[in-house]
Protein backbone atom coordinates (compact mmCIF):
# COMPACT_ATOMS: atom_id res chain seq x y z
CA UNK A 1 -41.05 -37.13 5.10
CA UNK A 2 -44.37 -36.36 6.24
CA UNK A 3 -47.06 -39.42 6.76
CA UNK A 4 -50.33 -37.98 7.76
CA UNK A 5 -52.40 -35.64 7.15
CA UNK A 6 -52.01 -33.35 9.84
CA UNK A 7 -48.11 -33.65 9.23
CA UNK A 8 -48.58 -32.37 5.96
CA UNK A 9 -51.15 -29.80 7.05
CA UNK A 10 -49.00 -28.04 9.57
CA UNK A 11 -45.82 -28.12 7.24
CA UNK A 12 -47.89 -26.52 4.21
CA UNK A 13 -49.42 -23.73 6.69
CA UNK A 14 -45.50 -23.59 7.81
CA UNK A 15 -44.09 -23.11 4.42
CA UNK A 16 -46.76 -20.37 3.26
CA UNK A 17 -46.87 -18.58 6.80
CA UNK A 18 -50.03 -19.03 7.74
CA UNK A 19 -50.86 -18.99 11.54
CA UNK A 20 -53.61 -21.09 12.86
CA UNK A 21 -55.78 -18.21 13.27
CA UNK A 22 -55.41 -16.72 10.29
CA UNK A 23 -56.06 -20.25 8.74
CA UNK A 24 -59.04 -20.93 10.81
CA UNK A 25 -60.11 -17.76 9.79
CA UNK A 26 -59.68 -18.42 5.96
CA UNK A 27 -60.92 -21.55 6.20
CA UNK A 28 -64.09 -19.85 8.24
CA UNK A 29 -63.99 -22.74 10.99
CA UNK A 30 -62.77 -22.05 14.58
CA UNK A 31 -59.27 -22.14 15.89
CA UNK A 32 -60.08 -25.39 17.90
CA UNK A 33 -61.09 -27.18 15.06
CA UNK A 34 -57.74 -25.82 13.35
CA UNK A 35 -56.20 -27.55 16.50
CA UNK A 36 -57.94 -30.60 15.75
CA UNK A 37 -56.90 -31.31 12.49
CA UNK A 38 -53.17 -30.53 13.56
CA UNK A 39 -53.42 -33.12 16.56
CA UNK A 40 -54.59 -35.13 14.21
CA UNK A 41 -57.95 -35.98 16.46
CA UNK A 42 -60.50 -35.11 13.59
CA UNK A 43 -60.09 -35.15 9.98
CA UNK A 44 -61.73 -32.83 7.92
CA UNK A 45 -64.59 -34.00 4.78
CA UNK A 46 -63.29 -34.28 1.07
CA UNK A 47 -65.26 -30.78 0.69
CA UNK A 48 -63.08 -29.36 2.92
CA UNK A 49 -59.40 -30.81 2.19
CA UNK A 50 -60.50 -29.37 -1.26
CA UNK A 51 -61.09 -25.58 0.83
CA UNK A 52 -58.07 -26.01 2.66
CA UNK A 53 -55.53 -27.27 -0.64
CA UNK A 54 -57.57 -23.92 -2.22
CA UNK A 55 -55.97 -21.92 0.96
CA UNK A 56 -52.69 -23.85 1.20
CA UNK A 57 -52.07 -23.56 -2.73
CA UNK A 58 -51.61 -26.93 -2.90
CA UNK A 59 -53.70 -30.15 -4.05
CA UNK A 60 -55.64 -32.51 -2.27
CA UNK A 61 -53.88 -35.24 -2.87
CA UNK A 62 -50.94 -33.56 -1.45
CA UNK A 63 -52.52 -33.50 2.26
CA UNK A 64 -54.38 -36.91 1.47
CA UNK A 65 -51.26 -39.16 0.64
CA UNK A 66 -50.51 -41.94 2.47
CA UNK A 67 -47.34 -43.30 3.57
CA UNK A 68 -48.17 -46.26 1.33
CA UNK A 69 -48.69 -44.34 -1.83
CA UNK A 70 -44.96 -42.51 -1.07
CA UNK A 71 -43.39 -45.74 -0.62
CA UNK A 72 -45.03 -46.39 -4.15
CA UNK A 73 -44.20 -43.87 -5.62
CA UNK A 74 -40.47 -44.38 -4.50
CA UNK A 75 -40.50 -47.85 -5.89
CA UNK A 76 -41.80 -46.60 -9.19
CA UNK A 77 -38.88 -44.05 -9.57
CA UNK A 78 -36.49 -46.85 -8.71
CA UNK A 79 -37.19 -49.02 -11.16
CA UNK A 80 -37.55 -46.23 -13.87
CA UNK A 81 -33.80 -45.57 -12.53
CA UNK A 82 -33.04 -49.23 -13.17
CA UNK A 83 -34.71 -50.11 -16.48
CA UNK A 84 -32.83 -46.54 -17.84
CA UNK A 85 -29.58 -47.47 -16.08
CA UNK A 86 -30.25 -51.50 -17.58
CA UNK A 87 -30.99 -49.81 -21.28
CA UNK A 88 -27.94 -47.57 -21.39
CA UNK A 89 -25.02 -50.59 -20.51
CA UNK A 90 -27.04 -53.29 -21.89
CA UNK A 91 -24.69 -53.57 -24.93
CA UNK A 92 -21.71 -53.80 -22.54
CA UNK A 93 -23.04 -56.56 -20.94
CA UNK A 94 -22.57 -60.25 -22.04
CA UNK A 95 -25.57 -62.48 -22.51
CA UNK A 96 -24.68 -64.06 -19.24
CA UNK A 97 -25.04 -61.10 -17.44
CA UNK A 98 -28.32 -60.30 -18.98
CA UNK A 99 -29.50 -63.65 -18.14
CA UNK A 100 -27.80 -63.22 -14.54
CA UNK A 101 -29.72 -59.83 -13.96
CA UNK A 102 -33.20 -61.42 -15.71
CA UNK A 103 -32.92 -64.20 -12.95
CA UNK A 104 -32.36 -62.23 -10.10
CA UNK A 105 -35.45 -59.59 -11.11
CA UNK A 106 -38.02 -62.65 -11.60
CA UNK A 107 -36.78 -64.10 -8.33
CA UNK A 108 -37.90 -60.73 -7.11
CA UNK A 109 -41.39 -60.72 -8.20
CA UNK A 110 -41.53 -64.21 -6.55
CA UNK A 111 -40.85 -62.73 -3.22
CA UNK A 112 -43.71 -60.13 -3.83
């Protein structure tokens, strides 16, 4: 999973073929500056994430997420995957359980 920008950069130029020249030359900055932003020494303006995404076909916030907002993101889809998995056996479960599995996920938002 890529973290940073310039991980995502070079595995979006990867994925639609595009060579560093031919991006530099698209993007109409020079191939060193291309280099730059793939090092990850120099981060280009919000103008210009929104030139390259144009380029890339992608979106901004593609090449601008954060390890943070994926970890976020995962934790969302978990617990969308527990509340449905919670809604569809919550009649086979005693009130016990329920109160069990309450418990344990308020316990869990102590720890937070």
């Amino acid at each position: 999973m890529s973290t940073s920008f310039s991980e995502r950069l070079s595995e979006r130029m990867k994925q639609v073929g595009m060579s560093q020249k031919a991006f530099a030359e698209a993007l109409g900055v020079a191939e060193a500056t291309v280099s730059r932003y793939l090092s990850g020494e120099r981060t280009p303006s919000v103008n210009v994430v929104g030139k390259i995404a144009r380029i890339l076909q992608t979106t901004p916030d593609y090449l601008l997420r954060s390890a943070s907002d994926e970890s976020l993101q995962a934790v969302n889809c978990d617990m969308v995957n527990i509340k449905s998995l919670i809604s569809r056996n919550a009649k086979n479960m005693s009130l016990d359980d329920k109160m069990e599995l309450i418990r344990m996920m308020m316990e869990g938002d102590k720890d937070k």
